[in-house]
N, C-alpha and C. Protein backbone atom coordinates (compact mmCIF):
# COMPACT_ATOMS: atom_id res chain seq x y z
N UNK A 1 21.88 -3.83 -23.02
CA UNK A 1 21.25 -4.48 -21.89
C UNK A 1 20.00 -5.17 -22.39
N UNK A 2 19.95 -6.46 -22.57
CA UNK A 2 18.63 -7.33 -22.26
C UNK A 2 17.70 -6.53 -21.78
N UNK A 3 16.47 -7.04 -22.45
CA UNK A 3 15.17 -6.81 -21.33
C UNK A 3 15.49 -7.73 -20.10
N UNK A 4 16.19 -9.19 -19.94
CA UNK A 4 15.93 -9.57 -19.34
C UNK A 4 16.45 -9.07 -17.94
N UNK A 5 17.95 -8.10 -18.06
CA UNK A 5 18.62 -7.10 -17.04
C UNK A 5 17.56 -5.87 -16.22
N UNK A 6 16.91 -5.47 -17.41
CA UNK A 6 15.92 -4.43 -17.28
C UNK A 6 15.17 -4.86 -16.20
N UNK A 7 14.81 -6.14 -16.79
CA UNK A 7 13.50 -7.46 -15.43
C UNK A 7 14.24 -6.97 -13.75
N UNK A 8 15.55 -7.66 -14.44
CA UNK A 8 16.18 -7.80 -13.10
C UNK A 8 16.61 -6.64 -11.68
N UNK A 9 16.61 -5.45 -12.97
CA UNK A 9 16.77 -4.54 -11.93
C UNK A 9 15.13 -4.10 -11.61
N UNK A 10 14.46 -4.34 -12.21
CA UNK A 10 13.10 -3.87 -11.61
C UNK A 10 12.59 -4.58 -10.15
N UNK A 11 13.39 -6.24 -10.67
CA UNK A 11 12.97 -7.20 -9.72
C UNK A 11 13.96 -6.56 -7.88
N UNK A 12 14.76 -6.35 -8.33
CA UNK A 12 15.98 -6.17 -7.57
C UNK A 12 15.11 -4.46 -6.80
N UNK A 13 14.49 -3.41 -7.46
CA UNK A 13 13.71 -2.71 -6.52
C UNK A 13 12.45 -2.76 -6.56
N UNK A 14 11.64 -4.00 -6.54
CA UNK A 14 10.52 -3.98 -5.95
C UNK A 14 11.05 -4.70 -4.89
N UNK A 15 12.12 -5.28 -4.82
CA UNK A 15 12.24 -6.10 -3.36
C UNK A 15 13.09 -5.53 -2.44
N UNK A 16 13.18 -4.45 -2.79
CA UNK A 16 13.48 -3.88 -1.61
C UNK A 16 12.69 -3.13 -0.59
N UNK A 17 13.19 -3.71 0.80
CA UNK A 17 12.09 -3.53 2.23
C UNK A 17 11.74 -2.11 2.77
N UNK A 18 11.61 -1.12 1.76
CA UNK A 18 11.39 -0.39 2.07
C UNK A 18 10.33 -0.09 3.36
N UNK A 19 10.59 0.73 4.48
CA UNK A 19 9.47 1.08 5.90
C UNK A 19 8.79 2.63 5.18
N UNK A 20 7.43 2.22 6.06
CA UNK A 20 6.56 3.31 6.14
C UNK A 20 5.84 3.46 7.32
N UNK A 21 6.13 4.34 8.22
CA UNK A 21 5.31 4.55 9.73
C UNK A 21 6.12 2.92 10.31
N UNK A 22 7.15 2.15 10.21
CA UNK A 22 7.49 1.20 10.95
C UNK A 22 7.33 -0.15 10.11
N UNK A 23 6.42 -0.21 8.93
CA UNK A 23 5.89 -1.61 8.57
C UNK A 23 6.74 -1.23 6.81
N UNK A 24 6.83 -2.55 6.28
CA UNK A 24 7.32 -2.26 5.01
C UNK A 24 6.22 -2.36 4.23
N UNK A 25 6.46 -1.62 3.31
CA UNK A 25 5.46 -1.54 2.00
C UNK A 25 5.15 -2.10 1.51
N UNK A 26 3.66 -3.11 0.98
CA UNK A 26 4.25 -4.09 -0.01
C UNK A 26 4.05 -3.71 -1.42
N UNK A 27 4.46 -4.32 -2.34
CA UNK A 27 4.79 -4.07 -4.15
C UNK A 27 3.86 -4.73 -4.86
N UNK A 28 3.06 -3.84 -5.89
CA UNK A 28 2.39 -4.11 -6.68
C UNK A 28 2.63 -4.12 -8.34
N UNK A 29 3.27 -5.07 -9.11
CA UNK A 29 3.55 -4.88 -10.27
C UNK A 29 2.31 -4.79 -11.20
N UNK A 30 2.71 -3.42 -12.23
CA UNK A 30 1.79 -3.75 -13.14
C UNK A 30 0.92 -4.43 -13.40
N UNK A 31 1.58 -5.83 -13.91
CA UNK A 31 1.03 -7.25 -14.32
C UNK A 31 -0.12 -7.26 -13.01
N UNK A 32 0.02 -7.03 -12.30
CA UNK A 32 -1.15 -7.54 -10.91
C UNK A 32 -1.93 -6.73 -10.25
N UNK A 33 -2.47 -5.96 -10.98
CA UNK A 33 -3.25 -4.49 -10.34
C UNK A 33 -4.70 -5.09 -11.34
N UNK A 34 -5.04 -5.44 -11.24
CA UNK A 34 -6.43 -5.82 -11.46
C UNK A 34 -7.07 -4.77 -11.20
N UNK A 35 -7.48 -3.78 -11.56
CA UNK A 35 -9.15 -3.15 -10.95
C UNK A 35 -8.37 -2.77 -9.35
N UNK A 36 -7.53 -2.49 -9.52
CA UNK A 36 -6.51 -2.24 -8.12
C UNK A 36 -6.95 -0.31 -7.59
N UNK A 37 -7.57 -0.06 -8.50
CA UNK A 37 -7.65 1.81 -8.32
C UNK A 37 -8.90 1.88 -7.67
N UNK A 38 -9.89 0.67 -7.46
CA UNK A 38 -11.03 0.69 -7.08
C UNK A 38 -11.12 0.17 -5.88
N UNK A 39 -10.07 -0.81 -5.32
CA UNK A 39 -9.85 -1.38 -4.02
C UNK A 39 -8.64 -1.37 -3.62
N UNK A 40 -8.05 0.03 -4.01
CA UNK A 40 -6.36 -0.42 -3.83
C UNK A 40 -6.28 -0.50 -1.96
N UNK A 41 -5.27 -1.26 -1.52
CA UNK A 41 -4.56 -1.69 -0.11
C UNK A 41 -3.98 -0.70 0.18
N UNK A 42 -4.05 0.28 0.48
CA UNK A 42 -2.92 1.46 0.94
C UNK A 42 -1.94 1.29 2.26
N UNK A 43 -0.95 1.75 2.12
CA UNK A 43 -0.22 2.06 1.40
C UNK A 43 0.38 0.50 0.43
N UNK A 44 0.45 1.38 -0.42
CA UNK A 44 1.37 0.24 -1.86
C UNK A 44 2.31 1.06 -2.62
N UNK A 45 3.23 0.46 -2.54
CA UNK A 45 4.42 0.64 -4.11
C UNK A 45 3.81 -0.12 -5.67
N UNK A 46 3.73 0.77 -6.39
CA UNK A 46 3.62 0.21 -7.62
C UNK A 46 4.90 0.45 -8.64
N UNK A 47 5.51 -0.92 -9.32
CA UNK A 47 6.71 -0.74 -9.80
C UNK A 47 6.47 -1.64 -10.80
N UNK A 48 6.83 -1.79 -12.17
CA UNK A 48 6.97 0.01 -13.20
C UNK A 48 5.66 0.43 -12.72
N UNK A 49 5.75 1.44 -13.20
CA UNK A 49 4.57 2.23 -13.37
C UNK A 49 3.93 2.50 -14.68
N UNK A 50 2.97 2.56 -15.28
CA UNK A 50 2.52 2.65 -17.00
C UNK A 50 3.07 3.51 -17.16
N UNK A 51 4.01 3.94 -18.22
CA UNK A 51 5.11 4.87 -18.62
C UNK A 51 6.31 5.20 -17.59
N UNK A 52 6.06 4.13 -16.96
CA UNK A 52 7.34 4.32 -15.52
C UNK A 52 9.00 3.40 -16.06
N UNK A 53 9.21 3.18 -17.11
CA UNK A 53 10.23 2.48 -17.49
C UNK A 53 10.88 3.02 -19.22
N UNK A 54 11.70 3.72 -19.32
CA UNK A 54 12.35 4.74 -20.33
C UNK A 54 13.84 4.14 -20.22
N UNK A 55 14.19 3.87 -21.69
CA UNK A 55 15.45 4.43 -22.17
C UNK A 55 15.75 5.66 -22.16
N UNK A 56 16.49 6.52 -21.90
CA UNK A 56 16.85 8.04 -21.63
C UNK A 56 17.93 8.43 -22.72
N UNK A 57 18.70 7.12 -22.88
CA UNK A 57 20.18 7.99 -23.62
C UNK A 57 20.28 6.19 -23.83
N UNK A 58 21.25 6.43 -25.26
CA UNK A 58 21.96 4.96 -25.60
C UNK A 58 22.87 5.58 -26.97
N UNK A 59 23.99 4.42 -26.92
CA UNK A 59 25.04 5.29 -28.02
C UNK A 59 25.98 3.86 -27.86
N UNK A 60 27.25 3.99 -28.74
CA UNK A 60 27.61 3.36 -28.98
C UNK A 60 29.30 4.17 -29.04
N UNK A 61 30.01 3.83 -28.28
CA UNK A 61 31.35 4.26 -28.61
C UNK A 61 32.28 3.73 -29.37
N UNK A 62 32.51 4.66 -30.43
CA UNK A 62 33.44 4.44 -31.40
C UNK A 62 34.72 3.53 -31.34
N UNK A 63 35.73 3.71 -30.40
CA UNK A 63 36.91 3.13 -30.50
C UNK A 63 36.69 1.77 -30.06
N UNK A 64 35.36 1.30 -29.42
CA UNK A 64 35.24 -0.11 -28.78
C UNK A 64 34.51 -0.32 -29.19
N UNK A 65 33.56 0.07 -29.77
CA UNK A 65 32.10 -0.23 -30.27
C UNK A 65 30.82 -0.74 -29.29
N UNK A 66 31.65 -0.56 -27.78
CA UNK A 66 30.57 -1.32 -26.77
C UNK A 66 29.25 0.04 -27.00
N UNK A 67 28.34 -0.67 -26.65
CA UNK A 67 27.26 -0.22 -26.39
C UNK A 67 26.78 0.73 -25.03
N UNK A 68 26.01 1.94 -24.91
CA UNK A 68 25.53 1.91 -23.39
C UNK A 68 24.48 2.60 -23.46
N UNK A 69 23.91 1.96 -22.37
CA UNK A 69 22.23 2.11 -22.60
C UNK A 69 21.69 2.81 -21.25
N UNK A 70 21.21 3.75 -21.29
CA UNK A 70 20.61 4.47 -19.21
C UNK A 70 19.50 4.32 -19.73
N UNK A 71 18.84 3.79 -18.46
CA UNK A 71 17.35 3.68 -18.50
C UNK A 71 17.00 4.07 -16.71
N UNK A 72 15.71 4.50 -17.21
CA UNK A 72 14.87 5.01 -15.99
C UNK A 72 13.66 4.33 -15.27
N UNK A 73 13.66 4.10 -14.25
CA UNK A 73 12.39 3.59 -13.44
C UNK A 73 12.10 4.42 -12.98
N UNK A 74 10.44 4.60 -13.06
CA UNK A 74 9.90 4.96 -11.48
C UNK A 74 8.89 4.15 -10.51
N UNK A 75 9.07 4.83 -10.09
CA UNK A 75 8.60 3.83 -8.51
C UNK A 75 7.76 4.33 -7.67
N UNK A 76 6.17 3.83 -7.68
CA UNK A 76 5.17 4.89 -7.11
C UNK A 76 4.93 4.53 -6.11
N UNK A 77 4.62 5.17 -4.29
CA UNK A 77 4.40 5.19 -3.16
C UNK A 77 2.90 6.05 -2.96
N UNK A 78 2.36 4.97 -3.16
CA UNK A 78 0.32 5.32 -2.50
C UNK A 78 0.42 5.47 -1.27
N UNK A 79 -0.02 6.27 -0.37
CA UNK A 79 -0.37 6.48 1.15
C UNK A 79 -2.19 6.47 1.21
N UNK A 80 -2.33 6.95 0.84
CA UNK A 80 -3.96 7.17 1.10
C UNK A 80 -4.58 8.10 -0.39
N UNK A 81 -5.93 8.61 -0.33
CA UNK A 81 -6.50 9.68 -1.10
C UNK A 81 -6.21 10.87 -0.94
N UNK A 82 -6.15 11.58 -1.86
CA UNK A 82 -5.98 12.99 -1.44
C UNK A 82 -7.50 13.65 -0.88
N UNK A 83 -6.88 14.47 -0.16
CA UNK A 83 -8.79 14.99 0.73
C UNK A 83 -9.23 14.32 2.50
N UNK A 84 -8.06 13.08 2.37
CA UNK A 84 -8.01 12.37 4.15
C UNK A 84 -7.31 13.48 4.76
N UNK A 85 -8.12 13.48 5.78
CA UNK A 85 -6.99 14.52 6.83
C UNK A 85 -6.55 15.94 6.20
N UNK A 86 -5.71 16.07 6.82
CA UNK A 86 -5.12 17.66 6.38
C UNK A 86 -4.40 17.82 5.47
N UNK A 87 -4.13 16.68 4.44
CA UNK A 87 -3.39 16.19 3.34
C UNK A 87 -2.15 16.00 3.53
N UNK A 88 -0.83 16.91 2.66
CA UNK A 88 0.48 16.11 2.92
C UNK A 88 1.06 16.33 4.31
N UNK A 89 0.16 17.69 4.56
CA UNK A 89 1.10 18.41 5.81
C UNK A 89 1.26 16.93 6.96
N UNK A 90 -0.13 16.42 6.88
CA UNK A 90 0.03 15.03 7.93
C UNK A 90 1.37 14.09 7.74
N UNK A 91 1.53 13.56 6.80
CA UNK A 91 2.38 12.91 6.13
C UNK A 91 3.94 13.52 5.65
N UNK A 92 4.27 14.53 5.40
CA UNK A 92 5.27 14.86 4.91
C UNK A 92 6.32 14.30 6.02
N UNK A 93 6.25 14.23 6.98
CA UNK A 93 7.73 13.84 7.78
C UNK A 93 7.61 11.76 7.68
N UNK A 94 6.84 11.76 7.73
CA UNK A 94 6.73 10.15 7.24
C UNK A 94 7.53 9.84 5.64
N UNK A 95 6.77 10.71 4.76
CA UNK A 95 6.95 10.61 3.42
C UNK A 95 8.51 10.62 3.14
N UNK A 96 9.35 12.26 3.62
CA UNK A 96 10.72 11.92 3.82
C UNK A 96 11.39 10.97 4.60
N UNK A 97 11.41 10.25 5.44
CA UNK A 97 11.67 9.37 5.94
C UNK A 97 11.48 7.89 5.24
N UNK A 98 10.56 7.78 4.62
CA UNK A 98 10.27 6.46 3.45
C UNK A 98 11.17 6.90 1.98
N UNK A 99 11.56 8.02 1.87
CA UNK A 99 12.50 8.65 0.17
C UNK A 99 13.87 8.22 1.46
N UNK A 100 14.21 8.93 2.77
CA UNK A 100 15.48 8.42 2.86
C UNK A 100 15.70 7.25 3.46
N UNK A 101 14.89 6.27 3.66
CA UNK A 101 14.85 4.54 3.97
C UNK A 101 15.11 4.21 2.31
N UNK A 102 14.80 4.61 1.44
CA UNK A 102 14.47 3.44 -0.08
C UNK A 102 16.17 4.01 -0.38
N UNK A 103 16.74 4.99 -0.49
CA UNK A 103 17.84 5.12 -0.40
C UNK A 103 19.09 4.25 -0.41
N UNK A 104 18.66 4.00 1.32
CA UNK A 104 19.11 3.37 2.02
C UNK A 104 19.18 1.89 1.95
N UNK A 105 18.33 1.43 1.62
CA UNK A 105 17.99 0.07 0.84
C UNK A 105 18.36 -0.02 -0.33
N UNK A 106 18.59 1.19 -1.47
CA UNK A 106 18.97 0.46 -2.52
C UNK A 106 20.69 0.91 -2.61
N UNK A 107 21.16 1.42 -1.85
CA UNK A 107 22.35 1.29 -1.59
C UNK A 107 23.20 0.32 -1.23
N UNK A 108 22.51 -0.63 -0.24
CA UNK A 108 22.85 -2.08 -0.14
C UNK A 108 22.43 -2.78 -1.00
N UNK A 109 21.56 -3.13 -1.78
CA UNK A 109 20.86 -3.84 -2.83
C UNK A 109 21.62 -3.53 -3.96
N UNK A 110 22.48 -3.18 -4.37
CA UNK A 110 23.30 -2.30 -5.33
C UNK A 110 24.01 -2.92 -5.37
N UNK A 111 24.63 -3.13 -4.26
CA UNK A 111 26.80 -3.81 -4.36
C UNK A 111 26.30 -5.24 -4.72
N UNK A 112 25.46 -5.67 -5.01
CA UNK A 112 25.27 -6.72 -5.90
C UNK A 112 25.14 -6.84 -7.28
N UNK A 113 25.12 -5.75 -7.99
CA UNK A 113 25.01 -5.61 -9.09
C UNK A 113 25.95 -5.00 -9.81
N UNK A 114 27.23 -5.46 -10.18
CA UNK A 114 28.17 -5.05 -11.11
C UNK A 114 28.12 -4.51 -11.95
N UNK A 115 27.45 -5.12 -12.88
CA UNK A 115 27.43 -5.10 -14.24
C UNK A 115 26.42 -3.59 -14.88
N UNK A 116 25.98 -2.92 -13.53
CA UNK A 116 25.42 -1.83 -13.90
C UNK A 116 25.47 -0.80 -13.18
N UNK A 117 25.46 0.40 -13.54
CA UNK A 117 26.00 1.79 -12.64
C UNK A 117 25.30 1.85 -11.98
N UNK A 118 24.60 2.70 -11.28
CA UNK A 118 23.67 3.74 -10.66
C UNK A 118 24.07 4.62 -10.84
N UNK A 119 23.47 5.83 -11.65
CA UNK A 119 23.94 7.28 -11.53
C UNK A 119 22.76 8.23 -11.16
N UNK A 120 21.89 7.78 -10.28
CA UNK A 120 20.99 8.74 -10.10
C UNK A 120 19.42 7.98 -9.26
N UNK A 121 19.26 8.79 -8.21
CA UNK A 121 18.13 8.42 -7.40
C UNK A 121 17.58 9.54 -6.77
N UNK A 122 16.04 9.83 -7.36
CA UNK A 122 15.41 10.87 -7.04
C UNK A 122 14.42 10.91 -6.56
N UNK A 123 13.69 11.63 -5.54
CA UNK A 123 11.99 11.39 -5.07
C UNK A 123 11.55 13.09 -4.86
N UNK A 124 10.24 12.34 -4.52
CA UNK A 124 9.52 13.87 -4.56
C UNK A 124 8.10 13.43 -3.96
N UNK A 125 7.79 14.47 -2.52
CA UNK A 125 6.40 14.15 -1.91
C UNK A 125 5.63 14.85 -2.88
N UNK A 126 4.43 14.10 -2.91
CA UNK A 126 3.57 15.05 -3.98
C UNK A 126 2.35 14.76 -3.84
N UNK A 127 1.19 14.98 -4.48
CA UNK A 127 0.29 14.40 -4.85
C UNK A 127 0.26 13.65 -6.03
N UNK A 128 0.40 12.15 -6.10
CA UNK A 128 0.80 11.52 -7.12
C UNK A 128 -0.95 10.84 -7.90
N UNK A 129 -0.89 11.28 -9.04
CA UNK A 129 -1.82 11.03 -10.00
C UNK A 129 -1.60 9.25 -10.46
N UNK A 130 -2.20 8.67 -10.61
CA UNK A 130 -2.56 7.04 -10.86
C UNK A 130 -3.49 6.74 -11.41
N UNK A 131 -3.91 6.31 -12.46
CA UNK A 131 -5.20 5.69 -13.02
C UNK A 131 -6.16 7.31 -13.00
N UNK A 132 -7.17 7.07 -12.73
CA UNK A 132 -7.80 8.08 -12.09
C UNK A 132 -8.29 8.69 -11.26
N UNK A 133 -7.29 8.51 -10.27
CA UNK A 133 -6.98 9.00 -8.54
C UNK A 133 -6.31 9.94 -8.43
N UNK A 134 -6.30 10.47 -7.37
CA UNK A 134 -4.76 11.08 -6.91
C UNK A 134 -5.14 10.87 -5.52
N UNK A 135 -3.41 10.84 -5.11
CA UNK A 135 -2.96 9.96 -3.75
C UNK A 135 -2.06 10.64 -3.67
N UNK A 136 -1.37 10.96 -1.94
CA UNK A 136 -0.61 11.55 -1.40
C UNK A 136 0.25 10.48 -1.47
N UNK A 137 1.71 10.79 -1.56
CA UNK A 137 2.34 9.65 -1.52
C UNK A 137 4.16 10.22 -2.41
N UNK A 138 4.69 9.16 -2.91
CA UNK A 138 5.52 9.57 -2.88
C UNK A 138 6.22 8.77 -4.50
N UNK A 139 6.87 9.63 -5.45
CA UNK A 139 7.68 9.16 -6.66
C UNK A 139 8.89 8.99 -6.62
N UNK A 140 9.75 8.16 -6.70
CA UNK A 140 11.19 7.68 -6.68
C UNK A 140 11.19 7.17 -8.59
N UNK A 141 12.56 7.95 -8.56
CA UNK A 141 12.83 7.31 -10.67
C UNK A 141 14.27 7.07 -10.03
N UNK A 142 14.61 5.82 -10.36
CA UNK A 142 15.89 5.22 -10.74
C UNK A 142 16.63 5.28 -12.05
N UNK A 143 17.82 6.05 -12.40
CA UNK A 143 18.49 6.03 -13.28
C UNK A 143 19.79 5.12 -13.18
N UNK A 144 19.51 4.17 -14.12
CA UNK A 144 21.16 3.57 -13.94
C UNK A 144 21.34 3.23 -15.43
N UNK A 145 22.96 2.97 -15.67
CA UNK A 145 23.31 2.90 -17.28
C UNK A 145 24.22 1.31 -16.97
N UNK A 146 24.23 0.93 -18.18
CA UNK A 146 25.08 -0.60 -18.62
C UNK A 146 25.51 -0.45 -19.77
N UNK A 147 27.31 -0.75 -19.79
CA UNK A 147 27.67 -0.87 -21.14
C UNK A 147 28.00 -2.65 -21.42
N UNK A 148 27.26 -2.30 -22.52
CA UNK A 148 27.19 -3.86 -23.42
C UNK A 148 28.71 -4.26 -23.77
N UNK A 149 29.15 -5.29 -23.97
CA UNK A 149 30.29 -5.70 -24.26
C UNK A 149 30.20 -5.11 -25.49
N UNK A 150 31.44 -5.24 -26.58
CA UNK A 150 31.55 -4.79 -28.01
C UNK A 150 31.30 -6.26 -28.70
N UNK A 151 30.89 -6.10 -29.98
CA UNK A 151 30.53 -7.57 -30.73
C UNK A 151 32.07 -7.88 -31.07
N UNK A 152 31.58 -9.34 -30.99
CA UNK A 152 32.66 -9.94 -30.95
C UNK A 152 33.67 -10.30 -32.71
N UNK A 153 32.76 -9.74 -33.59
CA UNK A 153 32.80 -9.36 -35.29
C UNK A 153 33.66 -8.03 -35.12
């Protein structure tokens, strides 16, 4: 798989419309977080995340020689600071409800993409650590794999 596939599926879930409390989230890539930990917009998705994008497994099968490569995203959901309010307890029925909306969205956002599996979509309410914050909010990692054609030698 290209980096440039890698792009694409990143591109393919930051755009998805994920809801929070009714309004969708909007997406903050890497590339555009300026000094973002000091005035961040809450709530925000940040996608990759600095160490949020892994090869996991890659190999090469013998009888075809195709290639296959799983790689991992994650996908970070800021709500606020930790220490607002009564912390997750406020939030936790929101929080599940935004893990089973992104789901739901990338389930449709999916049957567009052939050329690569999905084998795995996971979240977790937490207190999520960022820069040097922590924020209530929520982690989603996307696992999906692509096998490369075999060379044509």
């Amino acid at each position: 798989m290209s980096y440039s596939s890698v792009a694409d599926i990143i591109e393919l879930l930051a755009g998805l419309a994920v809801q929070y409390d009714s309004a969708v989230v909007p997406v903050q890539r890497l590339s555009t977080q300026a000094n973002w930990s000091d005035a961040a917009q809450l709530p925000v998705r940040i996608i990759p995340v600095l160490g949020g994008l892994r090869l996991v497994e890659g190999g090469v099968y013998t009888p075809t020689r195709a290639t296959r490569a799983v790689w991992e995203i994650d996908d970070l959901f800021l709500v606020r600071d930790v220490g607002m309010g009564r912390g997750v307890a406020d939030t936790a029925t929101a929080l599940v409800d935004y893990i089973e909306d992104y789901v739901a969205q990338l389930r449709f956002a999916w049957l567009a993409r052939g050329d690569v599996q999905l084998t795995n979509v996971s979240g977790i309410v937490d207190v999520v650590r960022y820069g040097e914050r922590a924020y209530e909010g929520v982690a989603m990692t996307t696992r999906f794999a692509h096998l490369v054609r075999a060379p044509s030698v």
